[in-house]
PDB file of N, CA and C in Angstrom:
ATOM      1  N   UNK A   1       0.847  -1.170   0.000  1.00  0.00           N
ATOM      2  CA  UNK A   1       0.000   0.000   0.000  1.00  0.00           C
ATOM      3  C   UNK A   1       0.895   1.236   0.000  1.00  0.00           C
ATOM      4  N   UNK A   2       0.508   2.385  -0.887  1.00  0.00           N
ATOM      5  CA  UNK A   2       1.393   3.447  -0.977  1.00  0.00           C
ATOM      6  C   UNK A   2       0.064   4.334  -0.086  1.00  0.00           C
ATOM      7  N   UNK A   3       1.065   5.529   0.685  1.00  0.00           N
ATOM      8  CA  UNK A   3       0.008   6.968   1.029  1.00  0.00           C
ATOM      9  C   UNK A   3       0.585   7.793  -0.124  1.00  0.00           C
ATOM     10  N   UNK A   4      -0.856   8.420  -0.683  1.00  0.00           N
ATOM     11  CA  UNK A   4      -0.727  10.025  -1.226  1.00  0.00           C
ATOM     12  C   UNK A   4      -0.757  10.848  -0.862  1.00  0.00           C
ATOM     13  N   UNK A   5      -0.095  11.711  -0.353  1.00  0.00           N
ATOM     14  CA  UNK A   5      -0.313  12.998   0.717  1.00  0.00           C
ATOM     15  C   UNK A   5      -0.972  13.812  -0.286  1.00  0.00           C
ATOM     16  N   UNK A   6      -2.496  14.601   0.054  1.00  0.00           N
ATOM     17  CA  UNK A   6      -2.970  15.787  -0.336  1.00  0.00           C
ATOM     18  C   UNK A   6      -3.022  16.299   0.464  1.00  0.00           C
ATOM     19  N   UNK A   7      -2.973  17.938  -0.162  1.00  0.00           N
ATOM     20  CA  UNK A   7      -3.171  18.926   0.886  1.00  0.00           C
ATOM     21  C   UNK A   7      -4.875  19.737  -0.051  1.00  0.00           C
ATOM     22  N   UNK A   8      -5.542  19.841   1.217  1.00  0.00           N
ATOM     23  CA  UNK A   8      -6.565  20.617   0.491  1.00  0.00           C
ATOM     24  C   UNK A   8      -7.309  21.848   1.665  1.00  0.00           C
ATOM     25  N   UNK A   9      -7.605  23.018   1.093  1.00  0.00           N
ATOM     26  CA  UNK A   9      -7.873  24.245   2.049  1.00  0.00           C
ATOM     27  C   UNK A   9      -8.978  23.157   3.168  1.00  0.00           C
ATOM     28  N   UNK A  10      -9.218  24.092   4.181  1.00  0.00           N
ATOM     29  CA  UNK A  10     -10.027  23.851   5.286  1.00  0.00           C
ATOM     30  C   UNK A  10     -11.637  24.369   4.694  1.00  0.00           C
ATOM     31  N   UNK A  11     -11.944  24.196   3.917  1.00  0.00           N
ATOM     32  CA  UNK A  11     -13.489  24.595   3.172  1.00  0.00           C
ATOM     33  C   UNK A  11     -13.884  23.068   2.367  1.00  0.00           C
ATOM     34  N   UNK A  12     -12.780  22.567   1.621  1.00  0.00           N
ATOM     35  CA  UNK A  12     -12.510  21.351   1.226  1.00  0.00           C
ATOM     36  C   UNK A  12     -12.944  20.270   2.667  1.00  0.00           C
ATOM     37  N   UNK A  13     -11.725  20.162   3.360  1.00  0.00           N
ATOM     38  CA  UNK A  13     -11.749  19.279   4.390  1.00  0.00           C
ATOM     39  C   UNK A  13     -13.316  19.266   5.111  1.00  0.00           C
ATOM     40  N   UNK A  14     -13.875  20.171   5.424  1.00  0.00           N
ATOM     41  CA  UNK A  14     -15.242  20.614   6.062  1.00  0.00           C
ATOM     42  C   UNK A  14     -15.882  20.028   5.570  1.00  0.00           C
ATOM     43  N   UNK A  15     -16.327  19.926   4.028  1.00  0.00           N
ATOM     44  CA  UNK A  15     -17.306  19.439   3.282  1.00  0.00           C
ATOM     45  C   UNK A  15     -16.936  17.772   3.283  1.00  0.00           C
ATOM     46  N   UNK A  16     -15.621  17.486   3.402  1.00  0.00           N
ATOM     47  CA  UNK A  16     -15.530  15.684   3.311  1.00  0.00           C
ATOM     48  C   UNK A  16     -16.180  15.365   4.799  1.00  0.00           C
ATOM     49  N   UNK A  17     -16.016  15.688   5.698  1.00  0.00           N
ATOM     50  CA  UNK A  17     -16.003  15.695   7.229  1.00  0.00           C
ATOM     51  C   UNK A  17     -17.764  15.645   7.528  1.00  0.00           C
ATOM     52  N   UNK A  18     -18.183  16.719   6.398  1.00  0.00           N
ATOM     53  CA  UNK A  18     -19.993  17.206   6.664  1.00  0.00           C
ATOM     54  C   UNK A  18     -20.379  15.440   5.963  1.00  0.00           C
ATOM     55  N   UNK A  19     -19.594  14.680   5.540  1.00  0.00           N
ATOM     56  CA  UNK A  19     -20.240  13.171   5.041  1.00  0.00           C
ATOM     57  C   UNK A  19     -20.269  12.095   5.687  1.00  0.00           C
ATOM     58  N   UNK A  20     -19.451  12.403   7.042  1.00  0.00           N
ATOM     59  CA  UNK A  20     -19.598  11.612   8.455  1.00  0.00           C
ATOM     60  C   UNK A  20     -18.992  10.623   8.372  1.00  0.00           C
ATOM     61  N   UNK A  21     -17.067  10.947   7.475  1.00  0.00           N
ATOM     62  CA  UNK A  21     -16.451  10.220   7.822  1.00  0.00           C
ATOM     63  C   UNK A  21     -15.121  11.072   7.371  1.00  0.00           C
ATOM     64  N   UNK A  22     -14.147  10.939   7.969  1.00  0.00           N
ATOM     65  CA  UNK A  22     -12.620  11.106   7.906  1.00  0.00           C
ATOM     66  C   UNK A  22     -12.630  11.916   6.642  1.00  0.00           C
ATOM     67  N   UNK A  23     -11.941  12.759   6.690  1.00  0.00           N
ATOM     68  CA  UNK A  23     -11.328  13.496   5.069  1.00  0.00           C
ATOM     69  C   UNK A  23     -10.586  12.223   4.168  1.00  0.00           C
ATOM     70  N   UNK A  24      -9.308  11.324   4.486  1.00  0.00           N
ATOM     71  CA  UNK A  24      -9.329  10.922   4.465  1.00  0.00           C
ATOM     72  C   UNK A  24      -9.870   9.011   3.659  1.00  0.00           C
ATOM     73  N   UNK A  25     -10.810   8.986   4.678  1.00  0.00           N
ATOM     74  CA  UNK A  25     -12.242   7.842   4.362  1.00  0.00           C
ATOM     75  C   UNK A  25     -13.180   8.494   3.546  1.00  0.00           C
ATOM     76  N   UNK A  26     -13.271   9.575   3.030  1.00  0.00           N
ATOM     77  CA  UNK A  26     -14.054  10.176   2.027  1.00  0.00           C
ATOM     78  C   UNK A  26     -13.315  10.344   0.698  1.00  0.00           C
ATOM     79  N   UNK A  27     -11.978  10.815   0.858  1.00  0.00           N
ATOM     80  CA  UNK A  27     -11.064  10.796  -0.459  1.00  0.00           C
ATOM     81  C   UNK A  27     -11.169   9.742  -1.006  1.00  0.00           C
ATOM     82  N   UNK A  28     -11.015   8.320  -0.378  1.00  0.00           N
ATOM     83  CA  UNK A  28     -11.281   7.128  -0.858  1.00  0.00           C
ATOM     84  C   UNK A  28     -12.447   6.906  -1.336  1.00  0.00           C
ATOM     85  N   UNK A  29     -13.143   6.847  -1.022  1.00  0.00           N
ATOM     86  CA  UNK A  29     -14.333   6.670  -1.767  1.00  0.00           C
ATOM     87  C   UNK A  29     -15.321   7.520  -2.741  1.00  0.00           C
ATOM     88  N   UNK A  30     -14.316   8.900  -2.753  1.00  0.00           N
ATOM     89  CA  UNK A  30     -14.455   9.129  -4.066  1.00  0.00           C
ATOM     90  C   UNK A  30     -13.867   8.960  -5.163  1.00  0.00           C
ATOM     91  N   UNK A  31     -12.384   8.593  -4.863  1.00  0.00           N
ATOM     92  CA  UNK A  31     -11.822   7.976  -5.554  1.00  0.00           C
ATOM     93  C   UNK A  31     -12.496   6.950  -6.706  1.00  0.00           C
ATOM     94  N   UNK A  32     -12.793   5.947  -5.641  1.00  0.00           N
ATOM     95  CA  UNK A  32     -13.068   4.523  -5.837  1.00  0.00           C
ATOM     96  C   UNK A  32     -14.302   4.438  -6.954  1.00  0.00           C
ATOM     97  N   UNK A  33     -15.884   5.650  -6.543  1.00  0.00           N
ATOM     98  CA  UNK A  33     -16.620   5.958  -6.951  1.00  0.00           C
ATOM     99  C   UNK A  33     -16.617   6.754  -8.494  1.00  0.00           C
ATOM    100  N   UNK A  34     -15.542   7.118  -8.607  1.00  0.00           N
ATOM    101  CA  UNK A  34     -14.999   7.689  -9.985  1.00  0.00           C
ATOM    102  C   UNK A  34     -14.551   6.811 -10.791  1.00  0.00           C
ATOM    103  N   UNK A  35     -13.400   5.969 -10.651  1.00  0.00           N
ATOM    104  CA  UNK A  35     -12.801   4.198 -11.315  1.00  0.00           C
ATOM    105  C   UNK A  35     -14.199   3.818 -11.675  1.00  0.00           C
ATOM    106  N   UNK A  36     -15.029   3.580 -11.006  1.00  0.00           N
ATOM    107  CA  UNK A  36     -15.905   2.887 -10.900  1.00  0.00           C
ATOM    108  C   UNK A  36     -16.766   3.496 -11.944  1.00  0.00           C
ATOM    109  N   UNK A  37     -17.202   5.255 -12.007  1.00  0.00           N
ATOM    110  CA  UNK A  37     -18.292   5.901 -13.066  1.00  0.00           C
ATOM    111  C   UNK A  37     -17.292   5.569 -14.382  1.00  0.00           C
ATOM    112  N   UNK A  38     -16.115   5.617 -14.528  1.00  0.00           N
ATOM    113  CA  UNK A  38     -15.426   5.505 -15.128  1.00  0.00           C
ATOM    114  C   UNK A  38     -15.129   4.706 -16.088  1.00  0.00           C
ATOM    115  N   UNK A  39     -15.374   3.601 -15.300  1.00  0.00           N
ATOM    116  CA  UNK A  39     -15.057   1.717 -16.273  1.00  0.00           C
ATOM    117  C   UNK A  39     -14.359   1.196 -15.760  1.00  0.00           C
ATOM    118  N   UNK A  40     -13.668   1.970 -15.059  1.00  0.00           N
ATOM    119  CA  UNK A  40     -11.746   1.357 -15.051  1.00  0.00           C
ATOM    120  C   UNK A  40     -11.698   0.322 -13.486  1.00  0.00           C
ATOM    121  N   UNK A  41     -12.958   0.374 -12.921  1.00  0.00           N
ATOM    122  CA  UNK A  41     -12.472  -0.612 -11.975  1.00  0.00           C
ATOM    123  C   UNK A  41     -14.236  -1.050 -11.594  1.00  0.00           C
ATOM    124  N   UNK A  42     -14.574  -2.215 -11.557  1.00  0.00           N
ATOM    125  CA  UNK A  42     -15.658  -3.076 -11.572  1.00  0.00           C
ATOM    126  C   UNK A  42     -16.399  -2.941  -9.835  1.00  0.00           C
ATOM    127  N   UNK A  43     -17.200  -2.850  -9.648  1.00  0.00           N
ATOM    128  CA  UNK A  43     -18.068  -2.471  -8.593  1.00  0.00           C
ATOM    129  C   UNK A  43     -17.452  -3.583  -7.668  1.00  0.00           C
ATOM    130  N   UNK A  44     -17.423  -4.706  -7.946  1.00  0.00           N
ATOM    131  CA  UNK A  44     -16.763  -5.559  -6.718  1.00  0.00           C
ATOM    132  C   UNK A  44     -15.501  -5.277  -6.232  1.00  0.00           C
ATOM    133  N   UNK A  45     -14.540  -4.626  -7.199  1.00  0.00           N
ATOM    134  CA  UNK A  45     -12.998  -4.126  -6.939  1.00  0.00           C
ATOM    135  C   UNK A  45     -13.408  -2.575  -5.963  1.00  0.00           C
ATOM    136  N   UNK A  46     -13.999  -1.866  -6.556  1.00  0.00           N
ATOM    137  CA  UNK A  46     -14.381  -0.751  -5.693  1.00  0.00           C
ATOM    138  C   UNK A  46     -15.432  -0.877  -4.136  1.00  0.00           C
ATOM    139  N   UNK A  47     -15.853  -1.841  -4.506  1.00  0.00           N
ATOM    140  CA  UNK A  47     -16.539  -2.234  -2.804  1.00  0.00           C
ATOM    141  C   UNK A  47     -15.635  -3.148  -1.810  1.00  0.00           C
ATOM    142  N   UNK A  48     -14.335  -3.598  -2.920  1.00  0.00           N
ATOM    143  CA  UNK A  48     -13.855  -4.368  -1.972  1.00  0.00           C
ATOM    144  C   UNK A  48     -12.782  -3.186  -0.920  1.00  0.00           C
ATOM    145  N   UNK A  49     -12.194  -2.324  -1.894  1.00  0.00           N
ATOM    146  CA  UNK A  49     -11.484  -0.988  -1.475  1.00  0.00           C
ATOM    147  C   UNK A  49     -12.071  -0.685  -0.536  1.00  0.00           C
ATOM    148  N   UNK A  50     -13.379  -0.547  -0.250  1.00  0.00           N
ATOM    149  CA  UNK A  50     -14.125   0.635   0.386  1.00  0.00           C
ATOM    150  C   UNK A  50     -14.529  -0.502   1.542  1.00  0.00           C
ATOM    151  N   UNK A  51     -14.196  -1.933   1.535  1.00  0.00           N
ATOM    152  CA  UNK A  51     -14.892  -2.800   2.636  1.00  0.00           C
ATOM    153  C   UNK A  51     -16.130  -2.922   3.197  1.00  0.00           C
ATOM    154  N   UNK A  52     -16.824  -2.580   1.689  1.00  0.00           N
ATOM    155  CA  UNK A  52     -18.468  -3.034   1.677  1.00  0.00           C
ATOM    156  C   UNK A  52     -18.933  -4.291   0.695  1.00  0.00           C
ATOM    157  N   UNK A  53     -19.620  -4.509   0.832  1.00  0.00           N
ATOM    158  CA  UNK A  53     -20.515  -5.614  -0.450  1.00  0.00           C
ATOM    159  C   UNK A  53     -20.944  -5.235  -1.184  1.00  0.00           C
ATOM    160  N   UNK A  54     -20.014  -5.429  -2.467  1.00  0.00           N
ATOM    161  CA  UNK A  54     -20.787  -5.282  -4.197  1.00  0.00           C
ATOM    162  C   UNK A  54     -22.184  -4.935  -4.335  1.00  0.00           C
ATOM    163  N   UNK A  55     -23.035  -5.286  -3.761  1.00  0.00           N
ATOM    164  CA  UNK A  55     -24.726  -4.764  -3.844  1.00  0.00           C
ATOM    165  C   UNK A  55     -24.555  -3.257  -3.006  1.00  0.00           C
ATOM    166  N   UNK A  56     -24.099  -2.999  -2.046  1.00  0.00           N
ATOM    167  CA  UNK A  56     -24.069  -1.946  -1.037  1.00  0.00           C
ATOM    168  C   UNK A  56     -22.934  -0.903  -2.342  1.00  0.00           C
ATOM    169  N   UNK A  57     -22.255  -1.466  -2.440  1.00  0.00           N
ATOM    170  CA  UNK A  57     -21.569  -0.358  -3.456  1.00  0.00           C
ATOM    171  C   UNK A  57     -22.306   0.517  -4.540  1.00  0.00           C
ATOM    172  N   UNK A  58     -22.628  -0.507  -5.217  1.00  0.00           N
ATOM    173  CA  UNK A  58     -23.474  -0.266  -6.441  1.00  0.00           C
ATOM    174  C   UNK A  58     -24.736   0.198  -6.029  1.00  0.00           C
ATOM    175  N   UNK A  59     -25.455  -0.158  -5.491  1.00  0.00           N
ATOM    176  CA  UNK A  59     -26.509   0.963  -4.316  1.00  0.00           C
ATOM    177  C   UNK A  59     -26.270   1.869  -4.068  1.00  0.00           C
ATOM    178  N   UNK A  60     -25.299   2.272  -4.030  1.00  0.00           N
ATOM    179  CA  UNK A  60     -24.662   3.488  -3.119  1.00  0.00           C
ATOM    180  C   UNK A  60     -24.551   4.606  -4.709  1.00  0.00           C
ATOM    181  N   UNK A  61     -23.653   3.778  -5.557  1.00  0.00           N
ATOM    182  CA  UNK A  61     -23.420   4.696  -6.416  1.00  0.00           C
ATOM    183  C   UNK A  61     -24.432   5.001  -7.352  1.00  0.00           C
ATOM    184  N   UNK A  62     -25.254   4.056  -7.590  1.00  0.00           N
ATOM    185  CA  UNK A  62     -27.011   4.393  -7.757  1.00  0.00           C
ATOM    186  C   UNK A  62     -27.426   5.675  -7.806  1.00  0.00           C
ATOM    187  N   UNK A  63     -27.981   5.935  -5.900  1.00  0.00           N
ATOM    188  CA  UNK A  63     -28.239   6.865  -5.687  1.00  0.00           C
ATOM    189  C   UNK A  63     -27.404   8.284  -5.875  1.00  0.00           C
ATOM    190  N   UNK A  64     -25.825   7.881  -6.110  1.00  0.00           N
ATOM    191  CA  UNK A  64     -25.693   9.106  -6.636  1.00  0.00           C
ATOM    192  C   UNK A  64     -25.675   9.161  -7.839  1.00  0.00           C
ATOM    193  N   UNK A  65     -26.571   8.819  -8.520  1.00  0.00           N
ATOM    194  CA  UNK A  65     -26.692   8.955  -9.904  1.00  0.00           C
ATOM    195  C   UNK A  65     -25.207   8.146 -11.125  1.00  0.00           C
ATOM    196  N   UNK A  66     -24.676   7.137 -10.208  1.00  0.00           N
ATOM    197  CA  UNK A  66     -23.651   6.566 -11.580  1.00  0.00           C
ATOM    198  C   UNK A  66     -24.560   4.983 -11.726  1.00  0.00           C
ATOM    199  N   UNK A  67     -25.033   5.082 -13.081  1.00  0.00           N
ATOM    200  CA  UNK A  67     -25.506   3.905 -13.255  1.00  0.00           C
ATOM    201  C   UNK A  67     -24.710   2.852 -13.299  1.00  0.00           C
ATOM    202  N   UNK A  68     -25.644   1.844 -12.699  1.00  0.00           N
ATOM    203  CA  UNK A  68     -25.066   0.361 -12.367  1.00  0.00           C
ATOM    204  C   UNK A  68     -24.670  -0.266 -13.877  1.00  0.00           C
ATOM    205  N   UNK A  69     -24.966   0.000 -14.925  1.00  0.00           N
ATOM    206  CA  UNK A  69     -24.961  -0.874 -16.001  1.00  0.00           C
ATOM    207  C   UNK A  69     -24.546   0.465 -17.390  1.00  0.00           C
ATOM    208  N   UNK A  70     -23.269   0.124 -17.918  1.00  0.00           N
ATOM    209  CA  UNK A  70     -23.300   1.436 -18.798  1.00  0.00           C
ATOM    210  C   UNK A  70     -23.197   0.804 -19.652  1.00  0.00           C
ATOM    211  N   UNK A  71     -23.350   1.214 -20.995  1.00  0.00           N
ATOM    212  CA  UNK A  71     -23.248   0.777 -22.170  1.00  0.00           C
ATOM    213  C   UNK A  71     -23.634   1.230 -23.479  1.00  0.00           C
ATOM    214  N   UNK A  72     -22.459   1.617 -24.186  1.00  0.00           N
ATOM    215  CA  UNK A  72     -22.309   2.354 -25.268  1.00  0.00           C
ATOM    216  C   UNK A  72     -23.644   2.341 -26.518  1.00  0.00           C
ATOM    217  N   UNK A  73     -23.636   3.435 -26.770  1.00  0.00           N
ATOM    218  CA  UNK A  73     -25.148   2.935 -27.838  1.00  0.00           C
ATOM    219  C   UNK A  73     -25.094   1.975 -28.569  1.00  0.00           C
ATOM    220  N   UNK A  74     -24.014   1.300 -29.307  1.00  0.00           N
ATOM    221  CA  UNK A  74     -24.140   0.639 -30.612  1.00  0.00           C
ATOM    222  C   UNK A  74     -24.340  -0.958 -29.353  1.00  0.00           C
ATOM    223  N   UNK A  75     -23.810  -1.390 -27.947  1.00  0.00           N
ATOM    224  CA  UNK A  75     -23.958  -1.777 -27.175  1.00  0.00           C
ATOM    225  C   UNK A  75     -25.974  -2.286 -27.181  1.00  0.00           C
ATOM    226  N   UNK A  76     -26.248  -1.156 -26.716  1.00  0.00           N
ATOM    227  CA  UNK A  76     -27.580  -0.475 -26.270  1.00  0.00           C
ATOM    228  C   UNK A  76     -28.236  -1.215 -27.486  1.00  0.00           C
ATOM    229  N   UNK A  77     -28.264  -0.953 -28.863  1.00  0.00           N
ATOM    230  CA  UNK A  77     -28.855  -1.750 -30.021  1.00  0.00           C
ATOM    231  C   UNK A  77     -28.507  -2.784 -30.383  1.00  0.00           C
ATOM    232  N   UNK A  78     -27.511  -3.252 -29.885  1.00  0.00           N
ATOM    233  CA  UNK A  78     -27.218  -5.012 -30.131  1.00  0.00           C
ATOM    234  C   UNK A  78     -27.887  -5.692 -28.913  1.00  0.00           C
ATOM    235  N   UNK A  79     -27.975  -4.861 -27.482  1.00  0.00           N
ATOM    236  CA  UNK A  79     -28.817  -5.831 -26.656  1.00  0.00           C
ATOM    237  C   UNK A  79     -30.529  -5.592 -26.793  1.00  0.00           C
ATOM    238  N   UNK A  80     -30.897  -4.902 -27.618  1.00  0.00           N
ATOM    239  CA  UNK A  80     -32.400  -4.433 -28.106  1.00  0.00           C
ATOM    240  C   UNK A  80     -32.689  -5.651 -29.469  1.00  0.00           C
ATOM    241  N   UNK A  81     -31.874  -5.329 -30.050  1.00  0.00           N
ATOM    242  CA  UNK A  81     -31.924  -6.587 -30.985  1.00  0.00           C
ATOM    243  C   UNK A  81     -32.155  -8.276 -30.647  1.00  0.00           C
ATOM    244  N   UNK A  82     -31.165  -8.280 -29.685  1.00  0.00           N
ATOM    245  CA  UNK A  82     -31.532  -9.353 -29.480  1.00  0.00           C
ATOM    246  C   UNK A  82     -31.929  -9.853 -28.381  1.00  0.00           C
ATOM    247  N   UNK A  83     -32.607  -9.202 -27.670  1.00  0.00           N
ATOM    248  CA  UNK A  83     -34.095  -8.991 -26.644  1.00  0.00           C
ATOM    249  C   UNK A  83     -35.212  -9.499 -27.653  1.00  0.00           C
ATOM    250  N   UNK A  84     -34.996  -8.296 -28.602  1.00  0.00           N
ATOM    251  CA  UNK A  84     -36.086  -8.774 -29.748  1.00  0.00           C
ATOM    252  C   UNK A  84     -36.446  -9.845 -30.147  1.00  0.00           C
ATOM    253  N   UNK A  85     -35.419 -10.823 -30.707  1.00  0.00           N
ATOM    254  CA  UNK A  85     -35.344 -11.820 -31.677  1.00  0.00           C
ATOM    255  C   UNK A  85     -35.509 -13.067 -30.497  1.00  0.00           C
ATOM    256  N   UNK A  86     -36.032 -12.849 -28.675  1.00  0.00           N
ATOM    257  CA  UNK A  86     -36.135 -14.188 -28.125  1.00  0.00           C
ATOM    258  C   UNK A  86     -37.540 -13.937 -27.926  1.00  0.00           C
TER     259      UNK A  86
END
């Protein structure tokens, strides 16, 4: 495990702190929550970071609006298609 030292003003820190956990325990999990809106790291890799359960993750990031399931349009019409055709 590596530390990243950030430094961020005291207006910053306040607002991680107003989420009722560590500056810290909040950096992480926005971190994690970004990989995750991202692609780059799979809801079970990001819940395992964060030491919750894959359903509780993806719940979580739900409600803040990152959908559980993304997928590119041409994606989007190949699984419409063949929805269709069963």
């Amino acid at each position: 495990m590596i530390t990243i030292p950030v430094s961020v003003n005291d207006d910053f820190a306040a607002l991680l702190r107003a989420e009722g956990s560590s500056p810290p325990a909040a950096a992480l999990e926005l971190m994690a929550l970004e990989l995750y809106r991202r692609g780059v790291v799979s809801g079970g890799k990001a819940a395992e970071w964060l030491g919750t359960s894959k359903q509780d993750f993806v719940q979580h990031a739900s409600r803040l609006g990152i959908p559980a399931l993304q997928m590119s349009e041409d994606e989007w019409e190949a699984e419409s298609k063949l929805a269709g055709s069963l």
